[in-house]
N, C-alpha and C. Protein backbone atom coordinates (compact mmCIF):
# COMPACT_ATOMS: atom_id res chain seq x y z
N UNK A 1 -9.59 -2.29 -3.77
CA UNK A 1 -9.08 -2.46 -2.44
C UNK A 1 -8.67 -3.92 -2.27
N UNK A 2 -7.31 -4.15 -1.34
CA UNK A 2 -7.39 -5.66 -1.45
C UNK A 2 -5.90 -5.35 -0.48
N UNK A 3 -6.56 -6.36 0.67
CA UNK A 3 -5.17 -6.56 1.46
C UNK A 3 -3.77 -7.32 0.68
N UNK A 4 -2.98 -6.43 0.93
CA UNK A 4 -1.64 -5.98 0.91
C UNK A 4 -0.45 -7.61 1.32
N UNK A 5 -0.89 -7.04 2.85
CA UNK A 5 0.39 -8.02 3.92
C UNK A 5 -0.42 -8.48 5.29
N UNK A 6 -0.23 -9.27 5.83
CA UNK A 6 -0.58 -10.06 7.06
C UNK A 6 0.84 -9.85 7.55
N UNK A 7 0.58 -9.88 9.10
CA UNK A 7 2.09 -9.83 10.23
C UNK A 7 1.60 -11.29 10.65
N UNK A 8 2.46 -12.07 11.11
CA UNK A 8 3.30 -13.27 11.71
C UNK A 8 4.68 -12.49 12.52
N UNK A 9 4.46 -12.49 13.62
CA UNK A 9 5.72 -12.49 14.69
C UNK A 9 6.55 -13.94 14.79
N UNK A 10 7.53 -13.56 14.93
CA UNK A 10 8.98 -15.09 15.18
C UNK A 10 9.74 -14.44 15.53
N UNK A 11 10.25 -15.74 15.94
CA UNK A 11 11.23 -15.13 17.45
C UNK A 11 12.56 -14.93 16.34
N UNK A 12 12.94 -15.71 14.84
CA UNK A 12 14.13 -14.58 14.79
C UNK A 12 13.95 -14.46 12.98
N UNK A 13 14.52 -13.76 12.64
CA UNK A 13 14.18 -14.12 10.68
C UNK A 13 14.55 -15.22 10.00
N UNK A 14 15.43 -15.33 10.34
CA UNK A 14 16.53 -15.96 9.15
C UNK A 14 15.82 -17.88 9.27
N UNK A 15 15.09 -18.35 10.52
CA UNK A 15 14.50 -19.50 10.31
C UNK A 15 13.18 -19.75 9.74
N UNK A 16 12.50 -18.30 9.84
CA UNK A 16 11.14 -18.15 9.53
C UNK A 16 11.22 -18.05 8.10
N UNK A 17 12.09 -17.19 7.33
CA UNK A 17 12.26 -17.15 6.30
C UNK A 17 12.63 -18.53 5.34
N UNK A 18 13.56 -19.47 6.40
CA UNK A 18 14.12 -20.57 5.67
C UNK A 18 12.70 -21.65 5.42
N UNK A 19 11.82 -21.56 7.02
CA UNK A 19 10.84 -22.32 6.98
C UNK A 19 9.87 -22.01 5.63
N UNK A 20 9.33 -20.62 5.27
CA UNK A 20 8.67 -20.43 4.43
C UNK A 20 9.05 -20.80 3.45
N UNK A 21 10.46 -20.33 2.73
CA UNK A 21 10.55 -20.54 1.53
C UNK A 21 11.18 -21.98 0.96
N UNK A 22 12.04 -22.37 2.48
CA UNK A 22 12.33 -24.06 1.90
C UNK A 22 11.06 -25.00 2.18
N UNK A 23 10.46 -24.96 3.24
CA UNK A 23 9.72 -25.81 3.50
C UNK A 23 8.29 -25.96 3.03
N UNK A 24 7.81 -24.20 2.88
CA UNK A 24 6.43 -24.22 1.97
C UNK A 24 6.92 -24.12 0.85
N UNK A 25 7.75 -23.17 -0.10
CA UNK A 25 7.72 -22.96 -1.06
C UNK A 25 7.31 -21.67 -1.53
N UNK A 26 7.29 -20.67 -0.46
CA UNK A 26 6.80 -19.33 -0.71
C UNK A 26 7.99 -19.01 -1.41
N UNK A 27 8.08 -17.24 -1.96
CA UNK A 27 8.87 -16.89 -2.70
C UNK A 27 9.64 -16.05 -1.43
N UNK A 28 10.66 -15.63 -1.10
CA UNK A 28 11.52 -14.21 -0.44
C UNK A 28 10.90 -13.34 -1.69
N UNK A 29 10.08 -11.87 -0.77
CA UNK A 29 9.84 -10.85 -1.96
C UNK A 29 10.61 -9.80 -1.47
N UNK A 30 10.67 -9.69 0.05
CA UNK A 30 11.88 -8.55 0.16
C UNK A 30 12.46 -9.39 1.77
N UNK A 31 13.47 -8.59 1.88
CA UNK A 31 14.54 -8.84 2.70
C UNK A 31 15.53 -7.42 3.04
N UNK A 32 15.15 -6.26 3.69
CA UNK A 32 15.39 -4.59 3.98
C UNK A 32 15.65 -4.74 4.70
N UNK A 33 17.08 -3.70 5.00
CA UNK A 33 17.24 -3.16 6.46
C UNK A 33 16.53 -2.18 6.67
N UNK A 34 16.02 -2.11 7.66
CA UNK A 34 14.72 -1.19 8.40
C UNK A 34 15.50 -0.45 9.95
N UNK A 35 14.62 0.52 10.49
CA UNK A 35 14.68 0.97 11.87
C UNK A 35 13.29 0.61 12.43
N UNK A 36 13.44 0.43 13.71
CA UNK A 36 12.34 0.24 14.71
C UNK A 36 11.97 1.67 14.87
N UNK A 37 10.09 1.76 15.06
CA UNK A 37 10.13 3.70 15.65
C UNK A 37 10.87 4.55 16.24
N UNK A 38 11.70 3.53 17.08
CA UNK A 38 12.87 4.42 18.14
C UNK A 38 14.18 4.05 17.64
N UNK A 39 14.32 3.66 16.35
CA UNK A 39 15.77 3.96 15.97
C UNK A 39 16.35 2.70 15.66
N UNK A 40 16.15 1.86 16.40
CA UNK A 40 17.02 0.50 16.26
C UNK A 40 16.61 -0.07 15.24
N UNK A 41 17.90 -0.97 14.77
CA UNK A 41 17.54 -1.73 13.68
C UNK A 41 16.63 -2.97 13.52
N UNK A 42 16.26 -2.95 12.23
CA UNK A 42 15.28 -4.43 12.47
C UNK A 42 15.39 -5.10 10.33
N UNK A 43 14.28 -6.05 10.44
CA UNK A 43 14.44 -6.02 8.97
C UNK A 43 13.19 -6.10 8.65
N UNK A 44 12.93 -5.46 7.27
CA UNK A 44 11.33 -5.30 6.74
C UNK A 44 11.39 -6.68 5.71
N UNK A 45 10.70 -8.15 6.25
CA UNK A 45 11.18 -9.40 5.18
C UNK A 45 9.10 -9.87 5.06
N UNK A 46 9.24 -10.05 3.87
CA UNK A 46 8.29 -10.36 3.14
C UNK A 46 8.08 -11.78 2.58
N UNK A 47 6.74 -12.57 2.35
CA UNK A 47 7.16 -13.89 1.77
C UNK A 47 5.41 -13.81 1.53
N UNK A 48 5.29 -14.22 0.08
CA UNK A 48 4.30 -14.70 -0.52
C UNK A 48 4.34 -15.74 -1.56
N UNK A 49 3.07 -16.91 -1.23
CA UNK A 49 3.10 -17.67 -1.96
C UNK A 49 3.05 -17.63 -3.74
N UNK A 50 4.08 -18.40 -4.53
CA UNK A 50 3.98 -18.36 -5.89
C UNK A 50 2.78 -17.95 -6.21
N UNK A 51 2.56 -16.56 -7.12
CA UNK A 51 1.29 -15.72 -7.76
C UNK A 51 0.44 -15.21 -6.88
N UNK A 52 0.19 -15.64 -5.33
CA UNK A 52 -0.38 -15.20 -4.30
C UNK A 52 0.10 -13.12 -4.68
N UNK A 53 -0.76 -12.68 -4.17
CA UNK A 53 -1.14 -11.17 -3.94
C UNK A 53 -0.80 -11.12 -2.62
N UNK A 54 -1.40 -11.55 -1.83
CA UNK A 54 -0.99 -10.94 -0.23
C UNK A 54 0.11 -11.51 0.30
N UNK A 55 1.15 -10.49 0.82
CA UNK A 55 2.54 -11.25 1.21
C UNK A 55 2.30 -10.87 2.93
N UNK A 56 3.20 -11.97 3.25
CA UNK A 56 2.91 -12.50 4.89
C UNK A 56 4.35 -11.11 5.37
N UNK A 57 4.00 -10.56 6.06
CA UNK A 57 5.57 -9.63 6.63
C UNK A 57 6.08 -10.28 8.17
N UNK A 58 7.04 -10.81 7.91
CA UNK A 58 7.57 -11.60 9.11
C UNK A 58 8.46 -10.66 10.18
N UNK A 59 7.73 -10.65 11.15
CA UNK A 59 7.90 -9.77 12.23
C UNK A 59 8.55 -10.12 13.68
N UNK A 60 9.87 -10.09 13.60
CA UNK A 60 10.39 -10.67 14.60
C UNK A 60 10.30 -9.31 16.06
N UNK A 61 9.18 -10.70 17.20
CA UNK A 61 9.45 -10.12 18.08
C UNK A 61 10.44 -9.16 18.85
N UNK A 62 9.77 -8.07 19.48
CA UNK A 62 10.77 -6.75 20.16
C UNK A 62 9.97 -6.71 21.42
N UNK A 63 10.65 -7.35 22.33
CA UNK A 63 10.28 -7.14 23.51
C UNK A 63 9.25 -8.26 24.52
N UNK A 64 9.03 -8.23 25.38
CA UNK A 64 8.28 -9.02 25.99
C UNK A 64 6.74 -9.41 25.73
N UNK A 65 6.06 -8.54 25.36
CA UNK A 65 4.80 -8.09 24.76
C UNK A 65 4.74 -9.32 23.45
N UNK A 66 5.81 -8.58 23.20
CA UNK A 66 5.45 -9.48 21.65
C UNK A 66 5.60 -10.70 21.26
N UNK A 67 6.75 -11.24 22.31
CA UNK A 67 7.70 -11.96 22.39
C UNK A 67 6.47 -13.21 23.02
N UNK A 68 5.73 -12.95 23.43
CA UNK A 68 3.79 -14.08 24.52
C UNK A 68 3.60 -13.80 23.56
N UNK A 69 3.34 -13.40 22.05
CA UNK A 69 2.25 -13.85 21.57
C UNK A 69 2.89 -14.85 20.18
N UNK A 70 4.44 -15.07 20.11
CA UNK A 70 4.99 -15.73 19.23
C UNK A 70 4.02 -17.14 19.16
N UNK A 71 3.75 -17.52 17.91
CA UNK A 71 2.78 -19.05 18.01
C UNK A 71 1.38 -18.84 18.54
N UNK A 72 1.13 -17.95 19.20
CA UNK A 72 -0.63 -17.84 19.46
C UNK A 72 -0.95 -16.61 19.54
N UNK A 73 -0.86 -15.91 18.08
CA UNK A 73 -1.85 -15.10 17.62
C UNK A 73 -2.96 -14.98 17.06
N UNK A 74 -3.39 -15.86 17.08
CA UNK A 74 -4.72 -16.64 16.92
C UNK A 74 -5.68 -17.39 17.39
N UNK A 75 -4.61 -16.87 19.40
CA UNK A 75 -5.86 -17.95 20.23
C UNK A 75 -5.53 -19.15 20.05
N UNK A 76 -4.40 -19.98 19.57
CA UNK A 76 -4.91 -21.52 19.54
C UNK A 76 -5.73 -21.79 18.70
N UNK A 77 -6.16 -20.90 17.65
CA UNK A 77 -7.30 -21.36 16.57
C UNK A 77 -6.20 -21.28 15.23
N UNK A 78 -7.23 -22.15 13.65
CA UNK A 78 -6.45 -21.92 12.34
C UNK A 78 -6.26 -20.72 12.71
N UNK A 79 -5.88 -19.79 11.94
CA UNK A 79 -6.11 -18.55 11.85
C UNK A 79 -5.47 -18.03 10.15
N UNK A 80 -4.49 -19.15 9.17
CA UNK A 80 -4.29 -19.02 8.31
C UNK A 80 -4.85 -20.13 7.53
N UNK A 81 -4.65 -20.30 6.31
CA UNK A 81 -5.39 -21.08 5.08
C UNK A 81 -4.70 -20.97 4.12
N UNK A 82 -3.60 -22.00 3.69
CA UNK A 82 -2.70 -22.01 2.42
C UNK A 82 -3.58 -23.14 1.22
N UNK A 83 -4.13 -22.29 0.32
CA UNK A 83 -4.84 -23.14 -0.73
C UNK A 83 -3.62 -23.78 -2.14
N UNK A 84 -3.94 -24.82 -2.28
CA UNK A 84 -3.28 -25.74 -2.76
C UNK A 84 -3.90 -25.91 -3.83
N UNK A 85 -3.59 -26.57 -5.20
CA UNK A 85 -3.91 -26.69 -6.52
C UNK A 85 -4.09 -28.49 -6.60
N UNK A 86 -3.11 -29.16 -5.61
CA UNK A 86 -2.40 -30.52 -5.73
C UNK A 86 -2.24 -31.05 -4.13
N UNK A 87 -3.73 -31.33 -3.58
CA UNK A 87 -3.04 -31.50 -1.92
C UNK A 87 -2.71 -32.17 -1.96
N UNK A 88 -2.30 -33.44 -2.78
CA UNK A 88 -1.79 -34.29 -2.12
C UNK A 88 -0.06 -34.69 -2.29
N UNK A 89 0.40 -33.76 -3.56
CA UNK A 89 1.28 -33.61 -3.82
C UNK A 89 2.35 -32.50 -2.80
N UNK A 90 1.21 -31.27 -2.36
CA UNK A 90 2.12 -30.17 -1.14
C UNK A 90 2.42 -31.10 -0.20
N UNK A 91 1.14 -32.10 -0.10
CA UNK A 91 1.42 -32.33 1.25
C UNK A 91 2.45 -33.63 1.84
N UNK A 92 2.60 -34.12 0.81
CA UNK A 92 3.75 -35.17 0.98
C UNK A 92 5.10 -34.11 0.84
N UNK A 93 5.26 -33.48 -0.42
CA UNK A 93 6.54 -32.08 -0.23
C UNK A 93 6.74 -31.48 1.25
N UNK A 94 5.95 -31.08 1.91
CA UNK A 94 5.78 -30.40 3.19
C UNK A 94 6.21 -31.13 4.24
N UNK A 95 5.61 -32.49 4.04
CA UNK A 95 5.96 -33.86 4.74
C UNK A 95 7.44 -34.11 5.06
N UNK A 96 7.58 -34.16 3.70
CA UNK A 96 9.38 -34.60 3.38
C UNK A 96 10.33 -33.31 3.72
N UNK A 97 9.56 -31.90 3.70
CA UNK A 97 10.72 -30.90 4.29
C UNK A 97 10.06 -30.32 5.79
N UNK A 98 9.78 -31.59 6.83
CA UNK A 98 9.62 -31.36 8.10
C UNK A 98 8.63 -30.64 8.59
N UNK A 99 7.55 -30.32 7.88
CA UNK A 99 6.57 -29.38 8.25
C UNK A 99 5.43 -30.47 9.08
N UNK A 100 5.56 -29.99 10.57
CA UNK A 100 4.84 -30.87 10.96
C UNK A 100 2.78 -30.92 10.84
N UNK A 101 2.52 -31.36 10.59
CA UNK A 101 1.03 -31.13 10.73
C UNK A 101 0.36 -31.88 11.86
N UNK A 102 -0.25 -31.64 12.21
CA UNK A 102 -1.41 -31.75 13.75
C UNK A 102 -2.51 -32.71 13.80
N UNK A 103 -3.27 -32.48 12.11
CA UNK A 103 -4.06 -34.00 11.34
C UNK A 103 -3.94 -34.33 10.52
N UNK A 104 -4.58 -35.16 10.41
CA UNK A 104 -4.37 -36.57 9.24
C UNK A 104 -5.19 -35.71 7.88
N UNK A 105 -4.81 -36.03 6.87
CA UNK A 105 -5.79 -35.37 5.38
C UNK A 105 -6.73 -35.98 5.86
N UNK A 106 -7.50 -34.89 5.76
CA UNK A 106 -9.55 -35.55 5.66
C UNK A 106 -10.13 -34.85 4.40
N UNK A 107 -11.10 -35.03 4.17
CA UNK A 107 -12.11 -34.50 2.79
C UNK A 107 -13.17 -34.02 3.62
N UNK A 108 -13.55 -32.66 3.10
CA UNK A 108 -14.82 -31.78 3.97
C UNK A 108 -15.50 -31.90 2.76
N UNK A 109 -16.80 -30.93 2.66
CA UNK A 109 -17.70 -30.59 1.77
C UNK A 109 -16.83 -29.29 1.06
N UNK A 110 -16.19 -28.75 1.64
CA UNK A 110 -15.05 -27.47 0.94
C UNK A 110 -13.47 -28.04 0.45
N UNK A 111 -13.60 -29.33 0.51
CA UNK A 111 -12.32 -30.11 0.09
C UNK A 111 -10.77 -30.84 1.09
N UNK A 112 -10.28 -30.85 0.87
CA UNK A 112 -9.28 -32.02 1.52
C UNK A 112 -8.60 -30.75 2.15
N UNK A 113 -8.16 -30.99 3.30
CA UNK A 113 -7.57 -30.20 4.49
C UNK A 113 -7.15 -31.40 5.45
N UNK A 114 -5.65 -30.52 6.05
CA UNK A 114 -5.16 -31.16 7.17
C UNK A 114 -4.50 -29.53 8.04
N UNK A 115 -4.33 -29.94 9.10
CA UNK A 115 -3.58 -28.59 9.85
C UNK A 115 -2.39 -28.67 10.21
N UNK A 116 -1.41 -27.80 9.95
CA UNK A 116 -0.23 -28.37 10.33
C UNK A 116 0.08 -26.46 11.17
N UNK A 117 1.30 -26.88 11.53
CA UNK A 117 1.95 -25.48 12.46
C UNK A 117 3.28 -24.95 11.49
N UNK A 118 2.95 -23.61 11.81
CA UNK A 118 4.21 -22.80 11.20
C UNK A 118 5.50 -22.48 11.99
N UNK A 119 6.91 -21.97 11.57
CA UNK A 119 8.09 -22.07 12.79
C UNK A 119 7.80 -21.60 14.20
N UNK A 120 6.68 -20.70 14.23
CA UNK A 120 6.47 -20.36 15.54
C UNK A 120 5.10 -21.08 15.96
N UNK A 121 4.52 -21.86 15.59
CA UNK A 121 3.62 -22.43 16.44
C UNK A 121 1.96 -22.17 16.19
N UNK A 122 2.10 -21.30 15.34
CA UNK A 122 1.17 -20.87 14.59
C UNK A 122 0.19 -21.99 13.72
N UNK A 123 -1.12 -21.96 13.52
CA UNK A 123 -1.90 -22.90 12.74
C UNK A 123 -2.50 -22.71 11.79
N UNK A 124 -2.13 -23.55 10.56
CA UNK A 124 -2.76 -23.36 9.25
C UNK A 124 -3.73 -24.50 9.15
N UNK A 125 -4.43 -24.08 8.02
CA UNK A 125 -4.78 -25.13 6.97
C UNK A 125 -4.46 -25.00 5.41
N UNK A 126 -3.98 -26.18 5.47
CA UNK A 126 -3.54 -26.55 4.35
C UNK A 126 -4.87 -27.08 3.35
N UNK A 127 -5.67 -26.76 2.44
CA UNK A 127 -6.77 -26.63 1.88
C UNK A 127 -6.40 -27.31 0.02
N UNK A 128 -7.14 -28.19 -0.37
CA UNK A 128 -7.19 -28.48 -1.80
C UNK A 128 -8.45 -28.65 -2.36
N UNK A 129 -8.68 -28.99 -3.73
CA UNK A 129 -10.14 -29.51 -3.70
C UNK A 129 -9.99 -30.85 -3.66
N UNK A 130 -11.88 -31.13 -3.27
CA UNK A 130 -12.43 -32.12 -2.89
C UNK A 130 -11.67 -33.50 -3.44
């Protein structure tokens, strides 16, 4: 057993997609034309990090509902964790392709982390070792 996909809502694809894959470095794994339950079109777009297993499915808001929770689906808390091999190397890359982060690199007892936000407002940590 082993999760699959995580949803992330954004308000449209084509920046969420650019953010992931230019700015983190995730891979595009799919990019489908899809229907919504009631018919309308939408797109089924996928993005997981190089060798990562679980791909993120980027879910552009439909409707008002969905549309309040773009950037705080998580409460205002992390709610994601991108582990790194080289933090200090992502994190100057990330730096240099506009990814803003929120703190400064610190060193925990679980290793070097800073938090930065995703295109919609969303909060990671960015995680390496110690």
């Amino acid at each position: 057993m082993r999760i699959d996909l995580v949803t992330i809502v954004v308000d449209d694809y084509d920046p969420a997609v650019a953010f992931f894959v230019e700015a983190l470095g995730f891979d595009l794994v799919e990019d489908s034309p899809s229907l919504t339950n009631d018919g309308r079109p939408k797109r089924w777009v996928v993005v997981r990090p190089p060798g990562g297993e679980t791909g993120i499915l980027l879910a552009r808001a439909d409707g008002a509902h969905q549309a309040a929770v773009v950037g705080n689906q998580i409460a205002g808390r992390v709610g994601f964790f991108l582990r790194v091999d080289d933090f200090d190397a992502a994190h100057a890359r990330m730096t240099a392709a506009g990814v803003e982060f929120v703190t400064v690199p610190r060193t925990e007892p679980y290793g070097r982390i800073a938090v930065f936000t995703d295109i919609a407002g969303n909060r990671w940590d960015l995680l390496g070792p110690a």
